[in-house]
C-alpha atoms as a PDB file:
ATOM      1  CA  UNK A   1       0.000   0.000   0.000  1.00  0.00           C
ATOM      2  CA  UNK A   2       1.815   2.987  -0.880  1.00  0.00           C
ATOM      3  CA  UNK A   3       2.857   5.623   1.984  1.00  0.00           C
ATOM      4  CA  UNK A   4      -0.357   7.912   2.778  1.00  0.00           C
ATOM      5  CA  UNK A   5       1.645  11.584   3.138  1.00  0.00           C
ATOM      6  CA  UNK A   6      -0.463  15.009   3.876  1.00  0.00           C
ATOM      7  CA  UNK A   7       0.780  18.728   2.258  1.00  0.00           C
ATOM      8  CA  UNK A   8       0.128  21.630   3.932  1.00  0.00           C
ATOM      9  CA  UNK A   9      -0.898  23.872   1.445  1.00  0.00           C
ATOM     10  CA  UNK A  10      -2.310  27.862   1.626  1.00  0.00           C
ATOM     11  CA  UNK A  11      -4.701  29.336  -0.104  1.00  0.00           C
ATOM     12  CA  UNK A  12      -5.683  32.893  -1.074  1.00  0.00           C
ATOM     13  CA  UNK A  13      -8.228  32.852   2.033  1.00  0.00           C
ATOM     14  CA  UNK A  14      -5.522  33.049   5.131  1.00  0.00           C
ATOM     15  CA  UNK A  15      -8.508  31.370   7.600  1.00  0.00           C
ATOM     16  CA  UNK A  16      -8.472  27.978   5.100  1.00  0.00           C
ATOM     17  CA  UNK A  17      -5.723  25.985   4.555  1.00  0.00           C
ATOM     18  CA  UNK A  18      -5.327  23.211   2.861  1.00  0.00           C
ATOM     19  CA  UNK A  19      -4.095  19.826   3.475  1.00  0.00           C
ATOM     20  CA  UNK A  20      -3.538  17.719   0.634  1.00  0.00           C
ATOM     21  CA  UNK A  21      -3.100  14.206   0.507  1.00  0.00           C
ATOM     22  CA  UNK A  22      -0.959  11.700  -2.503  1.00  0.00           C
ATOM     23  CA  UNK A  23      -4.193   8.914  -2.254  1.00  0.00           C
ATOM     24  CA  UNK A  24      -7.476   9.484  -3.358  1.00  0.00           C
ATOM     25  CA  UNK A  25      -9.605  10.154  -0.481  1.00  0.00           C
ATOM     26  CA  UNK A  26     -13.667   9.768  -1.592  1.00  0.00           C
ATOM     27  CA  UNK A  27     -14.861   8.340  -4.746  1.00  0.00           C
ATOM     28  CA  UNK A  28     -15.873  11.790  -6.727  1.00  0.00           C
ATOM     29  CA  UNK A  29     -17.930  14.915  -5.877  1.00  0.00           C
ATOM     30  CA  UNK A  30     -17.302  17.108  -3.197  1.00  0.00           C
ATOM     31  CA  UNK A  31     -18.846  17.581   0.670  1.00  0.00           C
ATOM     32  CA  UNK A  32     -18.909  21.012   2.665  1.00  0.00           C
ATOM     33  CA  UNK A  33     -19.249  20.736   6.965  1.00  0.00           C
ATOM     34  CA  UNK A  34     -20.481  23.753   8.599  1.00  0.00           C
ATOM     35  CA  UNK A  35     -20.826  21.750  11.861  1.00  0.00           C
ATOM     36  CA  UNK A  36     -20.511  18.242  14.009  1.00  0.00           C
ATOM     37  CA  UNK A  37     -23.992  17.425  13.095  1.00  0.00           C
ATOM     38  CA  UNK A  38     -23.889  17.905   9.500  1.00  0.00           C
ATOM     39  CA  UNK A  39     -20.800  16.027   9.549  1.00  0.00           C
ATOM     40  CA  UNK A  40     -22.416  12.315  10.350  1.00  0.00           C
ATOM     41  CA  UNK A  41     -21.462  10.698   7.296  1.00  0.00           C
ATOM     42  CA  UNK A  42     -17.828  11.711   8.085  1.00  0.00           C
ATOM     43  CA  UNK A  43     -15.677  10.467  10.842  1.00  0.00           C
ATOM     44  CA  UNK A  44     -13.013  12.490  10.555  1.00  0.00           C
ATOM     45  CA  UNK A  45     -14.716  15.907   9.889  1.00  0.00           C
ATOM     46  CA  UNK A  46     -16.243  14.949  13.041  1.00  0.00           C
ATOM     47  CA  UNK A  47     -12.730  14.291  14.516  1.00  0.00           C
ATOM     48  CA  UNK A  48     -11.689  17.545  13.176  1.00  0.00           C
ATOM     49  CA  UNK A  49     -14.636  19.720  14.476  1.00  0.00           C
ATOM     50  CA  UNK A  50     -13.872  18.724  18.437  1.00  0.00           C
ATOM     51  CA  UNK A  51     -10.877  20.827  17.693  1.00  0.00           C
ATOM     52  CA  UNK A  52     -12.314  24.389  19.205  1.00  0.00           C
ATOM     53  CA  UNK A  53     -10.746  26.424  16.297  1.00  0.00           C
ATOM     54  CA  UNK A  54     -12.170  24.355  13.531  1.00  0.00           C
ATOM     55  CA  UNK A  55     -15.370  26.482  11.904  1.00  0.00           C
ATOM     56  CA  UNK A  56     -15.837  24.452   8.415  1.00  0.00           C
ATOM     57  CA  UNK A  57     -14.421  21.216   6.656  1.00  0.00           C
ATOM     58  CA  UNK A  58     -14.534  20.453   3.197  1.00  0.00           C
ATOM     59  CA  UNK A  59     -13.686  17.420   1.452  1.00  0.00           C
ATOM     60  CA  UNK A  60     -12.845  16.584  -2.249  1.00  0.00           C
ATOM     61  CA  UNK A  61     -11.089  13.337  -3.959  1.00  0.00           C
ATOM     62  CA  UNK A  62      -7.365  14.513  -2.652  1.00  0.00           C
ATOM     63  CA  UNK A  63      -7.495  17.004  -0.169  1.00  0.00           C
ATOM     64  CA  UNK A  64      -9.403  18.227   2.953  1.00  0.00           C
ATOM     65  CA  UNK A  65      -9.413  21.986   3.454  1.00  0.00           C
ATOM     66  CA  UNK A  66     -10.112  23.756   7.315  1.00  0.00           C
ATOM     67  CA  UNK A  67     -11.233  26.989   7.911  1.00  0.00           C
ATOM     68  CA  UNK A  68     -10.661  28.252  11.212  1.00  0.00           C
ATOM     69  CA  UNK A  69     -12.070  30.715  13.944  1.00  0.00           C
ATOM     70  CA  UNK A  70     -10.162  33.747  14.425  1.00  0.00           C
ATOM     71  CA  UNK A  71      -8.893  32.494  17.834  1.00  0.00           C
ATOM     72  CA  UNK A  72      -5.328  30.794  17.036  1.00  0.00           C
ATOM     73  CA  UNK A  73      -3.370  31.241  13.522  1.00  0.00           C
ATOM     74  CA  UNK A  74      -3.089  28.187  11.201  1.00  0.00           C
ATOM     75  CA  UNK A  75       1.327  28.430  12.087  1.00  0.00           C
ATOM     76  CA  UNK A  76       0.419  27.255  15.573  1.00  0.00           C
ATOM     77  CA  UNK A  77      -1.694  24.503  14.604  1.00  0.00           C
ATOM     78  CA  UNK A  78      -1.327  23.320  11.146  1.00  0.00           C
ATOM     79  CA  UNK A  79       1.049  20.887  12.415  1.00  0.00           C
ATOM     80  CA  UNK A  80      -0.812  19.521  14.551  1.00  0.00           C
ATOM     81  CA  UNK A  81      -4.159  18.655  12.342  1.00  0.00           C
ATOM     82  CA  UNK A  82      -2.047  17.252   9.398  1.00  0.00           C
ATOM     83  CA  UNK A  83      -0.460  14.581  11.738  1.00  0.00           C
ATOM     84  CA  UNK A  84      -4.213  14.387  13.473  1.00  0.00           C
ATOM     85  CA  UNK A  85      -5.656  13.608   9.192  1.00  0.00           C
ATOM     86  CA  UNK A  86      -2.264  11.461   8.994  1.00  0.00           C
ATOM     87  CA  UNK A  87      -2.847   9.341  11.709  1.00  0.00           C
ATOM     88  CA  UNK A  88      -6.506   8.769  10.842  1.00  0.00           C
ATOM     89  CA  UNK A  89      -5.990   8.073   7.128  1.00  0.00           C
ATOM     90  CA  UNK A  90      -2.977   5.657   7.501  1.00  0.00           C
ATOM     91  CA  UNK A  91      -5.484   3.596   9.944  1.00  0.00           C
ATOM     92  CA  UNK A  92      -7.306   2.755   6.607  1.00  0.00           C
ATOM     93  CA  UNK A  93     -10.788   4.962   7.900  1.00  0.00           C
ATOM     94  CA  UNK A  94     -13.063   6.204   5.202  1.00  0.00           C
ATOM     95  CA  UNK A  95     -13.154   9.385   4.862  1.00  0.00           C
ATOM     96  CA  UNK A  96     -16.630   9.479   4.248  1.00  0.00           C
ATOM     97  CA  UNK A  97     -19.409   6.954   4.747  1.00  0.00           C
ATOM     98  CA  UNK A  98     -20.145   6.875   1.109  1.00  0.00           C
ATOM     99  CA  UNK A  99     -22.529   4.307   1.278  1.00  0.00           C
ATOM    100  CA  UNK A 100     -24.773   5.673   4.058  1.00  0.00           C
ATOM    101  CA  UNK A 101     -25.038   8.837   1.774  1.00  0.00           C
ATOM    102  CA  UNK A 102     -28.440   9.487   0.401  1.00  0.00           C
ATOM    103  CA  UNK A 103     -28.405   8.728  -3.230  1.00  0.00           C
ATOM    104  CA  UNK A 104     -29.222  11.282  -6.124  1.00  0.00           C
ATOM    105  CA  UNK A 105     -31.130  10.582  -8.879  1.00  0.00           C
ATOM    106  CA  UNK A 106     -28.210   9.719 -11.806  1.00  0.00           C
ATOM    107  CA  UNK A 107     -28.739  11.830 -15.092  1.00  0.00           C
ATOM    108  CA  UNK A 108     -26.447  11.232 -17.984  1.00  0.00           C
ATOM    109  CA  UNK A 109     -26.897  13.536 -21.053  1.00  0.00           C
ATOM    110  CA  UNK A 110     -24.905  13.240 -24.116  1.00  0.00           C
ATOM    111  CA  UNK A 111     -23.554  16.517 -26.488  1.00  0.00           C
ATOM    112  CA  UNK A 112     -22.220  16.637 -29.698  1.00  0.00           C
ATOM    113  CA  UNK A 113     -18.386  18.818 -29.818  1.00  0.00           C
ATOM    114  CA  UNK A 114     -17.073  20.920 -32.177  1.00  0.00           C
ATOM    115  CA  UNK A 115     -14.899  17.625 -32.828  1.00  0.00           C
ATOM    116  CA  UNK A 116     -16.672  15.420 -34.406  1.00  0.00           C
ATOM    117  CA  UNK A 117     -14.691  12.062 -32.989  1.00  0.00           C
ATOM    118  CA  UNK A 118     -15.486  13.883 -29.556  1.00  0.00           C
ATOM    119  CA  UNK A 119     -18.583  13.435 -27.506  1.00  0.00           C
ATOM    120  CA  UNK A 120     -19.719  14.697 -24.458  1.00  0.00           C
ATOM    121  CA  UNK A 121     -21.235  12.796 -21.432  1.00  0.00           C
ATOM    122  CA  UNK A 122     -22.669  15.331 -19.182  1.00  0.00           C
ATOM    123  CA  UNK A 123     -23.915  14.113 -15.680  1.00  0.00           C
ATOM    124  CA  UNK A 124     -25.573  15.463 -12.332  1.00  0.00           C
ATOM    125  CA  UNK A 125     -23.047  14.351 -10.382  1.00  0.00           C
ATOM    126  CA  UNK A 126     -19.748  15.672  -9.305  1.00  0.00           C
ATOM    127  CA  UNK A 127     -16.895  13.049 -10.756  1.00  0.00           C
ATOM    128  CA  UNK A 128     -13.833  15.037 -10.126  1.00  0.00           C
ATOM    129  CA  UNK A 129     -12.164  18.282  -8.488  1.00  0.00           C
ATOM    130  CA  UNK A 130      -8.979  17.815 -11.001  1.00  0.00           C
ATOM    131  CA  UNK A 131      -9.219  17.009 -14.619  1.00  0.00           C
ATOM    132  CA  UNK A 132      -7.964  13.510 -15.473  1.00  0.00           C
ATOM    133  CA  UNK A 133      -7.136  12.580 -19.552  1.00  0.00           C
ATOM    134  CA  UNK A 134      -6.236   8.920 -19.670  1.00  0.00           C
ATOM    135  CA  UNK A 135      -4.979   8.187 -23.394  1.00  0.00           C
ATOM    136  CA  UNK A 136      -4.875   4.217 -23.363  1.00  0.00           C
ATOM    137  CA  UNK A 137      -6.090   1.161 -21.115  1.00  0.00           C
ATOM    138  CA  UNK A 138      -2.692   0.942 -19.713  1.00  0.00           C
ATOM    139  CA  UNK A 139      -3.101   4.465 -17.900  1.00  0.00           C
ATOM    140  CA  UNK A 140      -6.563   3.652 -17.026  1.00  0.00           C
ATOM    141  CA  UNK A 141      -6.076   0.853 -15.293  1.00  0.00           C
ATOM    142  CA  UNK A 142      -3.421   3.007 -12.834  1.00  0.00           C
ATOM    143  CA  UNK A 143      -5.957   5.861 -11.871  1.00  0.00           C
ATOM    144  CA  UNK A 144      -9.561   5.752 -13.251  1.00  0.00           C
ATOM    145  CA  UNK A 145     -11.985   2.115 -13.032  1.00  0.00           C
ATOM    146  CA  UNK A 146     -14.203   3.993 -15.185  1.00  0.00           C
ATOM    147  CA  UNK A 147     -12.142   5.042 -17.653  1.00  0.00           C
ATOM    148  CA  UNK A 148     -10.908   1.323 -17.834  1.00  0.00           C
ATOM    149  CA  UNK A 149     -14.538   0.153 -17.933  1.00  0.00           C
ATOM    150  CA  UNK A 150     -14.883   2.554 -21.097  1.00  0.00           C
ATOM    151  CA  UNK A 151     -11.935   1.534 -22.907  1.00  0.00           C
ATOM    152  CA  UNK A 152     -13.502  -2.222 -23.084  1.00  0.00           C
ATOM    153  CA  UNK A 153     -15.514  -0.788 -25.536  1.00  0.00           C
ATOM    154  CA  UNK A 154     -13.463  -1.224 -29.089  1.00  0.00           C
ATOM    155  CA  UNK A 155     -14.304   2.612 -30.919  1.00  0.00           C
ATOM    156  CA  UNK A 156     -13.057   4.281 -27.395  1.00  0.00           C
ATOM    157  CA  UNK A 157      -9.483   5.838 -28.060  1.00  0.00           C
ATOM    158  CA  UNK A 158      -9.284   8.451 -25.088  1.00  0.00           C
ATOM    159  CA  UNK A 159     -11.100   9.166 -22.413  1.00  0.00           C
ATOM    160  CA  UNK A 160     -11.041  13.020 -20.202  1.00  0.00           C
ATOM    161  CA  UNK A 161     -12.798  13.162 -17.194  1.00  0.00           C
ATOM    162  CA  UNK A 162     -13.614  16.731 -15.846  1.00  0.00           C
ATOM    163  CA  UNK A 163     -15.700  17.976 -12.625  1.00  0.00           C
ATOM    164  CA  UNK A 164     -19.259  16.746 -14.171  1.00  0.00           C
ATOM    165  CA  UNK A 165     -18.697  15.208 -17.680  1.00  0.00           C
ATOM    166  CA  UNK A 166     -16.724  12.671 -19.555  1.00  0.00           C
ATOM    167  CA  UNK A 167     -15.215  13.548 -23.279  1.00  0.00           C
ATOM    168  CA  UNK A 168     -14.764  10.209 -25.361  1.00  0.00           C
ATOM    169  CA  UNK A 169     -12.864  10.110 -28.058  1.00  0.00           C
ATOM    170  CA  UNK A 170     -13.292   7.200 -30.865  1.00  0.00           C
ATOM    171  CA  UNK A 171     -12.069   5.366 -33.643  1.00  0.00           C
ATOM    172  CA  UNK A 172     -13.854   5.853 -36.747  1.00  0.00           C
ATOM    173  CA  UNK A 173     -14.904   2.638 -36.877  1.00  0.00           C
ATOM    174  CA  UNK A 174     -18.356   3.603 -36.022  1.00  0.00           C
ATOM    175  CA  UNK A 175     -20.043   6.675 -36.396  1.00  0.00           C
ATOM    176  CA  UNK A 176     -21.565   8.375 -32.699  1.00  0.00           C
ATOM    177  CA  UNK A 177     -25.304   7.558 -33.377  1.00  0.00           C
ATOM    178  CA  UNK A 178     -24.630   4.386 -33.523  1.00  0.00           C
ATOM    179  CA  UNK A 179     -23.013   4.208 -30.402  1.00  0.00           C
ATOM    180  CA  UNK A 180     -23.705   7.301 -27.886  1.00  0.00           C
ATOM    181  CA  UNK A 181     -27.092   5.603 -26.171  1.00  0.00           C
ATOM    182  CA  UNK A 182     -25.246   2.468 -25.215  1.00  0.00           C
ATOM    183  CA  UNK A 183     -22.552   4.312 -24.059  1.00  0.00           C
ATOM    184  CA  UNK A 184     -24.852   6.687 -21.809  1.00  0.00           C
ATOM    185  CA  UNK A 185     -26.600   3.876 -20.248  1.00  0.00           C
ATOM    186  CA  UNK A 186     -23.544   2.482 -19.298  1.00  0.00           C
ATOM    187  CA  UNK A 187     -21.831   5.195 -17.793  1.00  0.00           C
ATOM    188  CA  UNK A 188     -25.270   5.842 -15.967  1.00  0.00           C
ATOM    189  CA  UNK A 189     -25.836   2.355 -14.708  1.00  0.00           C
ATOM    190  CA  UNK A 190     -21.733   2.787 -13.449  1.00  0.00           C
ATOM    191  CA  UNK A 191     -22.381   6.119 -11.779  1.00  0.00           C
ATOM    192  CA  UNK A 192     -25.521   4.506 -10.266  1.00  0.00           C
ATOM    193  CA  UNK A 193     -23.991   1.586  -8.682  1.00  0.00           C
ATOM    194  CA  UNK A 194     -21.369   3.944  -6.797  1.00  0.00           C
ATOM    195  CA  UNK A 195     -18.503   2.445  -8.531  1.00  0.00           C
ATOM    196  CA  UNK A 196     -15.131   3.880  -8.440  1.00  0.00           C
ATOM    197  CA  UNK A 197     -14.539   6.818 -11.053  1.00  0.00           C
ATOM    198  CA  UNK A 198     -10.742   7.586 -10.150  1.00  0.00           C
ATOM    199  CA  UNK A 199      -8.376   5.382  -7.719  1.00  0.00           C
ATOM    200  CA  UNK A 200      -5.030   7.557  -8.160  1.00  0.00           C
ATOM    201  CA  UNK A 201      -4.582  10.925 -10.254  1.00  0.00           C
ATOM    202  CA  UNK A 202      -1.832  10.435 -12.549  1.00  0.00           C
ATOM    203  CA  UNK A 203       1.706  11.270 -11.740  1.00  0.00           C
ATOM    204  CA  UNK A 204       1.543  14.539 -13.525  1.00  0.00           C
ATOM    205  CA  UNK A 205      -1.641  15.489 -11.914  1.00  0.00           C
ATOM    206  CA  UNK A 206      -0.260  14.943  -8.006  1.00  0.00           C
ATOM    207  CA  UNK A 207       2.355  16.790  -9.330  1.00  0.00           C
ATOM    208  CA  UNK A 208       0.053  19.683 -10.614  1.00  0.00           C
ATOM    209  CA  UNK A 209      -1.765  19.695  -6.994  1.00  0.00           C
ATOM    210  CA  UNK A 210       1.166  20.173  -5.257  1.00  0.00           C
ATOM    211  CA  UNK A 211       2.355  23.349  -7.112  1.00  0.00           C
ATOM    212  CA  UNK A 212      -1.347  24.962  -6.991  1.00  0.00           C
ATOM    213  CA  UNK A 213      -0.136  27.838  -5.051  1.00  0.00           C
ATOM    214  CA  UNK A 214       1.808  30.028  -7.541  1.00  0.00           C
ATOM    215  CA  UNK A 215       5.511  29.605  -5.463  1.00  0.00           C
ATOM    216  CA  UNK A 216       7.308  29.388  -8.635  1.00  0.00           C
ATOM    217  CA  UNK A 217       5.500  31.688 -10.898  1.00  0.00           C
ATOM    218  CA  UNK A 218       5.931  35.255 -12.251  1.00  0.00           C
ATOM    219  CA  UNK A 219       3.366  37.978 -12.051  1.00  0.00           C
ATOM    220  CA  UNK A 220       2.602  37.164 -15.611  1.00  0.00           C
ATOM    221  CA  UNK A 221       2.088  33.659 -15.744  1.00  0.00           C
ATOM    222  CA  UNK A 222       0.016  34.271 -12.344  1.00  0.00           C
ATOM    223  CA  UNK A 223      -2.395  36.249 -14.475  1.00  0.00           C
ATOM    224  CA  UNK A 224      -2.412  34.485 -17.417  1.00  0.00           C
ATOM    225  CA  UNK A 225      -3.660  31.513 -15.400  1.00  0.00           C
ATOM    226  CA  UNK A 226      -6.180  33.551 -13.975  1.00  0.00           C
ATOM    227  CA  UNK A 227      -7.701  34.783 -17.529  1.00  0.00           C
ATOM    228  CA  UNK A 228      -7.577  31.615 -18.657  1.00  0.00           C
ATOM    229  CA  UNK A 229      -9.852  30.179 -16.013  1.00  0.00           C
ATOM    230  CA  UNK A 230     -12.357  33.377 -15.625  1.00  0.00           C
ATOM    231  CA  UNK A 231     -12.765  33.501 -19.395  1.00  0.00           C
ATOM    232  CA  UNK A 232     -11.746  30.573 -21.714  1.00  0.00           C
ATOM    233  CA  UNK A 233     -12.115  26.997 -19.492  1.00  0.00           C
ATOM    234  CA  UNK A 234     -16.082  27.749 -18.994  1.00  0.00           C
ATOM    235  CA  UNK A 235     -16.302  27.827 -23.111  1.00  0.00           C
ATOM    236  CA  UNK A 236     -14.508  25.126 -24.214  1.00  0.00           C
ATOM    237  CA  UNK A 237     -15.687  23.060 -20.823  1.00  0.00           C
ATOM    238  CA  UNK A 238     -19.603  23.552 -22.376  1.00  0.00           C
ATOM    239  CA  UNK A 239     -18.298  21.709 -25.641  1.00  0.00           C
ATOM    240  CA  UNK A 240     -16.561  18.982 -23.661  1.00  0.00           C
ATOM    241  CA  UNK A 241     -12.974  20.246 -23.663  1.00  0.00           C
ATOM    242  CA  UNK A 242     -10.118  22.075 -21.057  1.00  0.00           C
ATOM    243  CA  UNK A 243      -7.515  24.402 -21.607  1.00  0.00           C
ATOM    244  CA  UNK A 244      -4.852  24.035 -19.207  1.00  0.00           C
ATOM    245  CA  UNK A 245      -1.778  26.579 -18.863  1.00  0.00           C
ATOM    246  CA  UNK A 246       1.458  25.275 -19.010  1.00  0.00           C
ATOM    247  CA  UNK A 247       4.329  27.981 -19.679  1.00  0.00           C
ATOM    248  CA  UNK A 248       5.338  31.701 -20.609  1.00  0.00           C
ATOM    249  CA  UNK A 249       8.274  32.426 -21.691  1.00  0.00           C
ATOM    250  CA  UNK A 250       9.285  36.272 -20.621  1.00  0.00           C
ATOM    251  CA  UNK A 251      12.128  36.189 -22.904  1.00  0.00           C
ATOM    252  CA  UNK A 252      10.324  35.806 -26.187  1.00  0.00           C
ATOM    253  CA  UNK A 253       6.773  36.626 -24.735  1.00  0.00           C
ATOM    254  CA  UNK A 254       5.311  33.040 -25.772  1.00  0.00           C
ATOM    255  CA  UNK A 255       2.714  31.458 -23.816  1.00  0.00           C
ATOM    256  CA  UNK A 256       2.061  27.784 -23.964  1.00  0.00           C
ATOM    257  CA  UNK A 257      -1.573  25.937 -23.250  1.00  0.00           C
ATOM    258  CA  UNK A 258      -2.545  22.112 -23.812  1.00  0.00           C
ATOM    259  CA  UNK A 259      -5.823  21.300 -25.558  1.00  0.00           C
ATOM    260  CA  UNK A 260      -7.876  18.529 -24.022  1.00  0.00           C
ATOM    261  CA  UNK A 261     -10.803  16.604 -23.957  1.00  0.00           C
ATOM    262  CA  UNK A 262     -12.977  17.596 -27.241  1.00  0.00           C
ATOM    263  CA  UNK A 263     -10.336  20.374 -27.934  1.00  0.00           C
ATOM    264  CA  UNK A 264      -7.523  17.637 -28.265  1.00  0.00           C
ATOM    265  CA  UNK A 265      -7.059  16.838 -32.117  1.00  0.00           C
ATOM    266  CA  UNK A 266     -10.306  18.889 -32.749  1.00  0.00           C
ATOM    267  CA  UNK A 267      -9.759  20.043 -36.562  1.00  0.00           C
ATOM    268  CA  UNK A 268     -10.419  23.744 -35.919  1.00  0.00           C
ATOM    269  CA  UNK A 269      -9.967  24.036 -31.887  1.00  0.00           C
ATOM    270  CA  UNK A 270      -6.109  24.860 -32.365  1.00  0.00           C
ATOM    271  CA  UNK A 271      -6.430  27.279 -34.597  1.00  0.00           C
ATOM    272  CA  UNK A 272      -9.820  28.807 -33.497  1.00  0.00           C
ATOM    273  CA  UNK A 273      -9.113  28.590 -29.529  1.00  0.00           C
ATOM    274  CA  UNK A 274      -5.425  29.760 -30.556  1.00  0.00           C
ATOM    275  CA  UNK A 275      -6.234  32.841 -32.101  1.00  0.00           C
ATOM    276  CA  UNK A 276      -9.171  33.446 -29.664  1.00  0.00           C
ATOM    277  CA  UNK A 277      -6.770  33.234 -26.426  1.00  0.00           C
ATOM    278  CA  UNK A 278      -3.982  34.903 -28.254  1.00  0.00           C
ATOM    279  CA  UNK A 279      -6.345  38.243 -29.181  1.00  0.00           C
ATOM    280  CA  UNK A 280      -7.604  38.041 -25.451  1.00  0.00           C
ATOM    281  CA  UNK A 281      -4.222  37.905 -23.734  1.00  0.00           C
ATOM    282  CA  UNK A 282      -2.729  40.118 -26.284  1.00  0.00           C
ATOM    283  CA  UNK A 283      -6.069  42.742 -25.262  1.00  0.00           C
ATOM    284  CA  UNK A 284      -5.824  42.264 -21.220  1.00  0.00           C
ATOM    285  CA  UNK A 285      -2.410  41.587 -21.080  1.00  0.00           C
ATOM    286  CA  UNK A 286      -0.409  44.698 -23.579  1.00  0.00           C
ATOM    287  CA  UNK A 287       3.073  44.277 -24.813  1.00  0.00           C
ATOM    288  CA  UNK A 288       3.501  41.154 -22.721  1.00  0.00           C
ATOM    289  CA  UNK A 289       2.402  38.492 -25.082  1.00  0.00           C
ATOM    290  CA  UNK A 290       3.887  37.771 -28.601  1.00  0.00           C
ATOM    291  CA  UNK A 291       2.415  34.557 -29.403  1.00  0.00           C
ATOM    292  CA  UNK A 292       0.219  31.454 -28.235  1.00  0.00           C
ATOM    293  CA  UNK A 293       0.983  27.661 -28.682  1.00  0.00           C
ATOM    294  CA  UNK A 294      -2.131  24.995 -28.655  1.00  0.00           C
ATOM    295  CA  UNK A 295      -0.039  21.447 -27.829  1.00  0.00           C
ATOM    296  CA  UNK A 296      -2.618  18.964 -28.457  1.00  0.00           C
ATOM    297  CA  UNK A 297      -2.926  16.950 -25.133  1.00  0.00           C
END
């Protein structure tokens, strides 16, 4: 079983912090504590809430973040709730009693993309809190159950899971109408019997998590990543794709992004979604940015 290690991690809020674990911790969605009572189906935000600073708990697939009363600061006793989530977690608890949870209703809806070997499975439930792109059965079967389940299905060449959808990418063996209402049912009937969606985020994603706060980043790339999240990821996420940020180069002014989902391979996305981010950053950001590179994901 690999080592269960917490990271303390800040956020832009200084009364929440963040502590984020290397496992995955609940089997998709989200939950939000305000107090003990509400906090029934989990044990530990239970734990957590006999602590007298501890005002709110929230939990999501890899971390658990605290926000605190005004009474101590999080340097005098961060320490002591990440060995306290530690100590709990490497005792093999649940997190949360996902099976006493009442359960929704399951609604899968399917969307055609701008790509046509793309489609879009849209759902009522929360999957994810970090996008997951699994490009083969061998990667699938390290982080996502689902995604595995999916690929056992011959036309199914990628798979992108985001916070509530899955983009499927296919073969052209078969054309989508002949396939999207078997594959709807079956990602309903999957959601519906609680399975697991994601068991481990990919190396590269843990790796992503951990440098969420931007340590390492200039002022530019800082609000590049901010643009591209207030403005561009709600469009493309509404046709079943992502846009994720991945460098700048001050030197030459170039700023890189990775296409995924529906916007990976998608015959006009690079272009289109190139030129549209480059004239917005070129607008909001002036005489900072040359040039914008779409790397397919």
């Amino acid at each position: 079983m690999e080592n269960i290690k917490i990271q303390i991690q800040e956020t832009n809020n200084n009364s929440i912090i963040k502590f984020v674990s290397n496992t995955i911790l609940i089997n998709g969605g989200s939950y939000e504590f305000n107090n003990i009572d509400e906090a029934k189906s989990s044990p530990l935000a239970q734990q957590l809430f006999y602590l007298p600073f501890v005002k709110k708990v929230f939990v999501t697939a890899n971390f658990i973040a605290v926000q605190r009363f005004d009474i101590v600061e999080w340097n005098d006793v961060q320490e002591e709730v990440k060995e306290q989530i530690q100590a709990y977690l490497e005792q093999g608890n649940n997190v949360i009693k996902e099976q006493e949870t009442k359960k929704d209703a399951i609604e899968v809806y399917a969307e055609v993309t701008p790509n046509p070997a793309v489609m879009k499975f849209g759902t009522n439930k929360a999957l994810t809190q970090t996008d997951v792109e699994i490009k083969n059965i061998e990667e699938a079967s390290k982080t996502s159950p689902l995604a595995q389940s999916l690929f056992s299905f011959p036309f199914v060449k990628e798979v992108f899971i985001s916070e509530n959808y899955i983009s499927i990418s296919k073969y052209d063996i078969v054309e989508w109408n002949e396939v999207y209402q078997e594959i709807r049912a079956f990602i309903r009937q999957y959601l519906q019997e609680g399975k697991t969606i994601i068991s481990e985020l990919p190396k590269e994603e843990k790796k992503e998590q951990a440098q969420t706060q931007p340590v390492n980043l200039d002022e530019t790339s800082t609000k590049i990543i901010e643009i591209l999240d207030e403005y561009i990821k709600p469009a493309v996420a509404s046709d079943g794709g992502n846009i994720a940020f991945r460098e700048y180069d001050a030197e030459t002014k170039r700023v890189s992004v990775i296409l995924q989902g529906a916007c990976s391979g998608c015959p006009s996305s690079t272009i289109t979604l190139k030129n549209g981010i480059e004239t917005m950053l070129k607008e909001m950001l002036p005489n900072q940015i040359n040039e914008v590179i779409a790397i397919n994901g």
